[in-house]
N, C-alpha and C. Protein backbone atom coordinates (compact mmCIF):
# COMPACT_ATOMS: atom_id res chain seq x y z
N UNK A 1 83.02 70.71 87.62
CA UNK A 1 82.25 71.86 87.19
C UNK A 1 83.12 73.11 87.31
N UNK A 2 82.93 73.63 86.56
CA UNK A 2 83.68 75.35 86.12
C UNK A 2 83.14 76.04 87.49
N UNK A 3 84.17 76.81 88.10
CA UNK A 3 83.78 77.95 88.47
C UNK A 3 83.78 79.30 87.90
N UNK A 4 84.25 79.34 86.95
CA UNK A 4 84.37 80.39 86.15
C UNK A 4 83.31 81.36 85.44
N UNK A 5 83.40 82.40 85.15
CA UNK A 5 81.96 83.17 84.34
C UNK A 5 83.15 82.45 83.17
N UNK A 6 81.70 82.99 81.92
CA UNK A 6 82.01 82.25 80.66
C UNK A 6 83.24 83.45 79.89
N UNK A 7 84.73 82.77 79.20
CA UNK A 7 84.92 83.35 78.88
C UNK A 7 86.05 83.77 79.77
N UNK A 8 86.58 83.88 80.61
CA UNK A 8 87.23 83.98 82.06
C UNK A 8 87.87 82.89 82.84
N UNK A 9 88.91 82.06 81.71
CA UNK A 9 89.63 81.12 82.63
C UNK A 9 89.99 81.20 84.05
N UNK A 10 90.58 82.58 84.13
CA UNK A 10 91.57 82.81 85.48
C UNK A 10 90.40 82.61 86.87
N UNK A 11 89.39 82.78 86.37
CA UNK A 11 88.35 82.97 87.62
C UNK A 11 88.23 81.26 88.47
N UNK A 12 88.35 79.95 87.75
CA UNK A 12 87.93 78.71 88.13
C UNK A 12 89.51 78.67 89.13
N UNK A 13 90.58 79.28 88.68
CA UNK A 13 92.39 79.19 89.73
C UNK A 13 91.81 79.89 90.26
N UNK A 14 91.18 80.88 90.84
CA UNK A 14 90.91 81.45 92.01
C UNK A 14 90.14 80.75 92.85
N UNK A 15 89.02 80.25 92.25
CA UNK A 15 87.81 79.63 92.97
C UNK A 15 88.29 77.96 93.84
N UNK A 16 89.56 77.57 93.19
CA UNK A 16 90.35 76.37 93.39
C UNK A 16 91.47 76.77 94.30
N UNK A 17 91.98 77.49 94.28
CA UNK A 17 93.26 78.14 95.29
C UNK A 17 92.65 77.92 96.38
N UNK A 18 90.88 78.62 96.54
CA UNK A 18 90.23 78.92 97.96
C UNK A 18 89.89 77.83 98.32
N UNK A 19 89.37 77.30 97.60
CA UNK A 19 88.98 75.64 97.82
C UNK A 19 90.26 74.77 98.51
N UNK A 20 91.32 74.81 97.77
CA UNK A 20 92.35 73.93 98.26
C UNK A 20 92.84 74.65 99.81
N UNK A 21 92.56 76.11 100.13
CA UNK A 21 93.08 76.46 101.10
C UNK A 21 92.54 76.19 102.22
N UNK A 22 90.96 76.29 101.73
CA UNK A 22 89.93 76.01 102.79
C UNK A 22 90.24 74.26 103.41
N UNK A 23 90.02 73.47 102.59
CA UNK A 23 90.00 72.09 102.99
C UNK A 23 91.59 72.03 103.70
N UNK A 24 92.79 72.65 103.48
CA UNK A 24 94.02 72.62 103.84
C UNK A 24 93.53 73.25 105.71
N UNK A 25 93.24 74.02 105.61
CA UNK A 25 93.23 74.99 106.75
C UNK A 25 92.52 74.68 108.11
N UNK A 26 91.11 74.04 107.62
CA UNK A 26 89.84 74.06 108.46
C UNK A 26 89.15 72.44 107.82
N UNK A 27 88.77 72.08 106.80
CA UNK A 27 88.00 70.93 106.67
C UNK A 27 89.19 69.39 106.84
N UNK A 28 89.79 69.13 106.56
CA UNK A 28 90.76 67.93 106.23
C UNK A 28 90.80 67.72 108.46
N UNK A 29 90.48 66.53 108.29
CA UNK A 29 91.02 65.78 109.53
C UNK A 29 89.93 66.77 110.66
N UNK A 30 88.72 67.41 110.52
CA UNK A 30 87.72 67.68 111.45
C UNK A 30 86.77 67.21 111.85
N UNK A 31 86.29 66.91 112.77
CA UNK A 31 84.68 66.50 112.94
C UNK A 31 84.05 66.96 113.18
N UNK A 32 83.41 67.78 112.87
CA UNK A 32 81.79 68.66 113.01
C UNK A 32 80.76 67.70 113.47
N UNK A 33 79.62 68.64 114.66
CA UNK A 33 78.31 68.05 115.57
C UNK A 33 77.61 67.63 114.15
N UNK A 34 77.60 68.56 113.42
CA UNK A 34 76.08 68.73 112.25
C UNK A 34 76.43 70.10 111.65
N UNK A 35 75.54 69.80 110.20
CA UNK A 35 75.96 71.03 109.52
C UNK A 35 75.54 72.44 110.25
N UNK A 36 75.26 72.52 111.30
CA UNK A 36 75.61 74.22 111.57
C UNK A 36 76.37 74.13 112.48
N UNK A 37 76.97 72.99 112.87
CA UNK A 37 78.42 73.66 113.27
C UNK A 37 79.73 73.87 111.82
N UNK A 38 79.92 73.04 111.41
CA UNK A 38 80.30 73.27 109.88
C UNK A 38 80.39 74.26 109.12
N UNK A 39 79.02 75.03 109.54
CA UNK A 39 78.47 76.02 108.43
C UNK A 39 79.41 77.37 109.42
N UNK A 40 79.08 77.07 111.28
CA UNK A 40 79.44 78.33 111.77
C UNK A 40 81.42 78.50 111.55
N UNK A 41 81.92 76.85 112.17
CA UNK A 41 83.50 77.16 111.95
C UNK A 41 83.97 77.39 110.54
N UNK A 42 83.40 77.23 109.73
CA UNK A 42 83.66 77.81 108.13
C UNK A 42 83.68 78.85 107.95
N UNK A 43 83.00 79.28 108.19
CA UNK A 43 82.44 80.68 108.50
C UNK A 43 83.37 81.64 109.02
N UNK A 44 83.96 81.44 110.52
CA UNK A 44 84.68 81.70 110.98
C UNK A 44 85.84 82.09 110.38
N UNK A 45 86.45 80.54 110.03
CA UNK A 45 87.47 80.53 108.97
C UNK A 45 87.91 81.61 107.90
N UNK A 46 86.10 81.51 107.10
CA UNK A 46 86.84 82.73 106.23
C UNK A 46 86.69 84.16 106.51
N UNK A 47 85.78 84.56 107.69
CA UNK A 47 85.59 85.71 108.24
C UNK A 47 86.95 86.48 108.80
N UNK A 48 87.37 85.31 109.82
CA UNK A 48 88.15 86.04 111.08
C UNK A 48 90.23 85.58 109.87
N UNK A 49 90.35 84.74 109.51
CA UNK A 49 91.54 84.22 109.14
C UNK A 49 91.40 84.45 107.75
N UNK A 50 90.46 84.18 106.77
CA UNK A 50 90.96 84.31 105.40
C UNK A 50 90.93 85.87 104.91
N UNK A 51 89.89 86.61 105.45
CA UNK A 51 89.44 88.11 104.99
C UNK A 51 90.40 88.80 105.86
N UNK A 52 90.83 88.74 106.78
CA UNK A 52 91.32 89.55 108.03
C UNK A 52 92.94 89.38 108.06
N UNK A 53 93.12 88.25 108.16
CA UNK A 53 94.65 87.98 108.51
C UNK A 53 95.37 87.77 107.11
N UNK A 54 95.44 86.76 106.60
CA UNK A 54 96.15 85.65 105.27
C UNK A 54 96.24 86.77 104.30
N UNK A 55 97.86 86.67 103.83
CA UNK A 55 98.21 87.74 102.87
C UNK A 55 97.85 87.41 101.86
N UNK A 56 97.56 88.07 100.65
CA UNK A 56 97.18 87.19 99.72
C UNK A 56 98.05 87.95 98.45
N UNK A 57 98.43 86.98 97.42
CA UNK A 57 99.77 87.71 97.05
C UNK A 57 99.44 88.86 95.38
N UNK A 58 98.03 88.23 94.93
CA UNK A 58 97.10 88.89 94.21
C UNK A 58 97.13 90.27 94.90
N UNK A 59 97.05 90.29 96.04
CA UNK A 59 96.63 91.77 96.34
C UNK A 59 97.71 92.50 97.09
N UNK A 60 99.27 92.38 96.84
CA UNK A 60 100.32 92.87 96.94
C UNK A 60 100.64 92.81 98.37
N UNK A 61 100.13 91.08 98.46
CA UNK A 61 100.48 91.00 100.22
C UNK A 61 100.14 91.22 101.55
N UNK A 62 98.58 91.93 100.99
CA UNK A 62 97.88 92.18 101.85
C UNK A 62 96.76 91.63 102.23
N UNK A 63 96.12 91.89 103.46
CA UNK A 63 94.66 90.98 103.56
C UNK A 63 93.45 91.55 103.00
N UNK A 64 92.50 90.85 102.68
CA UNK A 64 91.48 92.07 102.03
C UNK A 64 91.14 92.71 102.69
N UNK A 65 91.02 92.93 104.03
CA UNK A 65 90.41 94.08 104.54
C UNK A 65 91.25 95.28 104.46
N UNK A 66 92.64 94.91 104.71
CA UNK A 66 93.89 95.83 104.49
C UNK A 66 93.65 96.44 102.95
N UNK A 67 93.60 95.44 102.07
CA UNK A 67 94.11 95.89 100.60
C UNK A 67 92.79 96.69 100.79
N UNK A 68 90.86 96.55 100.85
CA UNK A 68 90.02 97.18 100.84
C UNK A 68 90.41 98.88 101.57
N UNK A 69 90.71 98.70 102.75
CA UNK A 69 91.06 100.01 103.11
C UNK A 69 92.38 101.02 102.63
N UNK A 70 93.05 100.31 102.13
CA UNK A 70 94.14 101.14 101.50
C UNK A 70 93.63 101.34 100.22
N UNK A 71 91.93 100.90 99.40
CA UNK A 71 91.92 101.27 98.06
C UNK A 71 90.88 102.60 98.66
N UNK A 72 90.23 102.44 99.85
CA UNK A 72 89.34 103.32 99.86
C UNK A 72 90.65 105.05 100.03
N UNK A 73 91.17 104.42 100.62
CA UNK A 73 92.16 105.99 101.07
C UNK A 73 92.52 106.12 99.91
N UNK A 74 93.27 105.20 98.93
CA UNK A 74 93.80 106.05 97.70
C UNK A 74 92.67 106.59 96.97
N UNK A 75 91.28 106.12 97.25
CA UNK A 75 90.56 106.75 95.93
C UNK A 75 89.53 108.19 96.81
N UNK A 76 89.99 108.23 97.49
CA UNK A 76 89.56 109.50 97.98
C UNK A 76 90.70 111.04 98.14
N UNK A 77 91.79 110.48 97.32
CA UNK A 77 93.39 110.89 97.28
C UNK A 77 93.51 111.36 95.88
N UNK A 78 93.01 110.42 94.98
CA UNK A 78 93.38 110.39 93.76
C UNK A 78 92.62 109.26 92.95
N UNK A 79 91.38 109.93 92.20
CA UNK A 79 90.28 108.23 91.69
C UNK A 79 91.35 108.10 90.43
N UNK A 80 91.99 109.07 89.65
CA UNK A 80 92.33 108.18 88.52
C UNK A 80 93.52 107.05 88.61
N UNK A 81 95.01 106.94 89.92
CA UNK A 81 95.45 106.33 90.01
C UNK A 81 94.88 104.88 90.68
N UNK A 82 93.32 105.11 91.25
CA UNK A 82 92.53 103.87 91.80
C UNK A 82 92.08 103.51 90.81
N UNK A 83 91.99 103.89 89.73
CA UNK A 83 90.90 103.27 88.22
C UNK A 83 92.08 102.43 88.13
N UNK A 84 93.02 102.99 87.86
CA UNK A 84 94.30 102.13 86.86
C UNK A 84 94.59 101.27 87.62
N UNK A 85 94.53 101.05 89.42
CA UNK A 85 94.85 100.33 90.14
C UNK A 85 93.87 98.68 90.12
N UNK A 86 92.81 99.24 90.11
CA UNK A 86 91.58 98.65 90.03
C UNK A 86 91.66 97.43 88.40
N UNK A 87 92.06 97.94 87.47
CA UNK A 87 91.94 97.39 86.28
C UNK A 87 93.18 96.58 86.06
N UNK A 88 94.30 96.76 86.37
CA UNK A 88 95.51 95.15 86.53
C UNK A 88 95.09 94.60 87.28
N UNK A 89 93.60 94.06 87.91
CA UNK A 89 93.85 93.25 88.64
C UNK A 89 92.60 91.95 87.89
């Protein structure tokens, strides 16, 4: 099944990158009590390590919380170089 909106190849390689990273990272070779432990170390996973830490190279190497806070400072600096920033991506 597509992850993609219709119309938007590039979106199903994103949705598959995370997928392959996730099962690479945290699911492959674990045993979970029951699904809410599952649900909480997943969770974890992408809270504390995928959003926080893991560079991601889409976003010029940074983590999203990094790349998020360096878009909020530029667009309170300058919105039209954040529009143009915003739209190559």
């Amino acid at each position: 099944m597509s992850m993609s909106r219709i119309g938007n190849p590039y979106d199903n390689a994103k949705a598959e990158r995370f997928m392959r990273t996730l099962k690479e990272e945290e699911v492959d070779g674990q045993a979970y009590r029951d699904i809410d432990d599952a649900t909480t170390r997943i969770g974890e996973l992408i809270e504390v390590v995928y959003n926080r830490q893991r560079l991601h190279s889409a976003l010029d190497y940074l983590s999203p919380d990094a790349y998020e806070t360096s878009l909020m400072q530029l667009r309170q600096k300058t919105p039209t170089q954040i529009h143009n920033k915003e739209n190559c991506y």
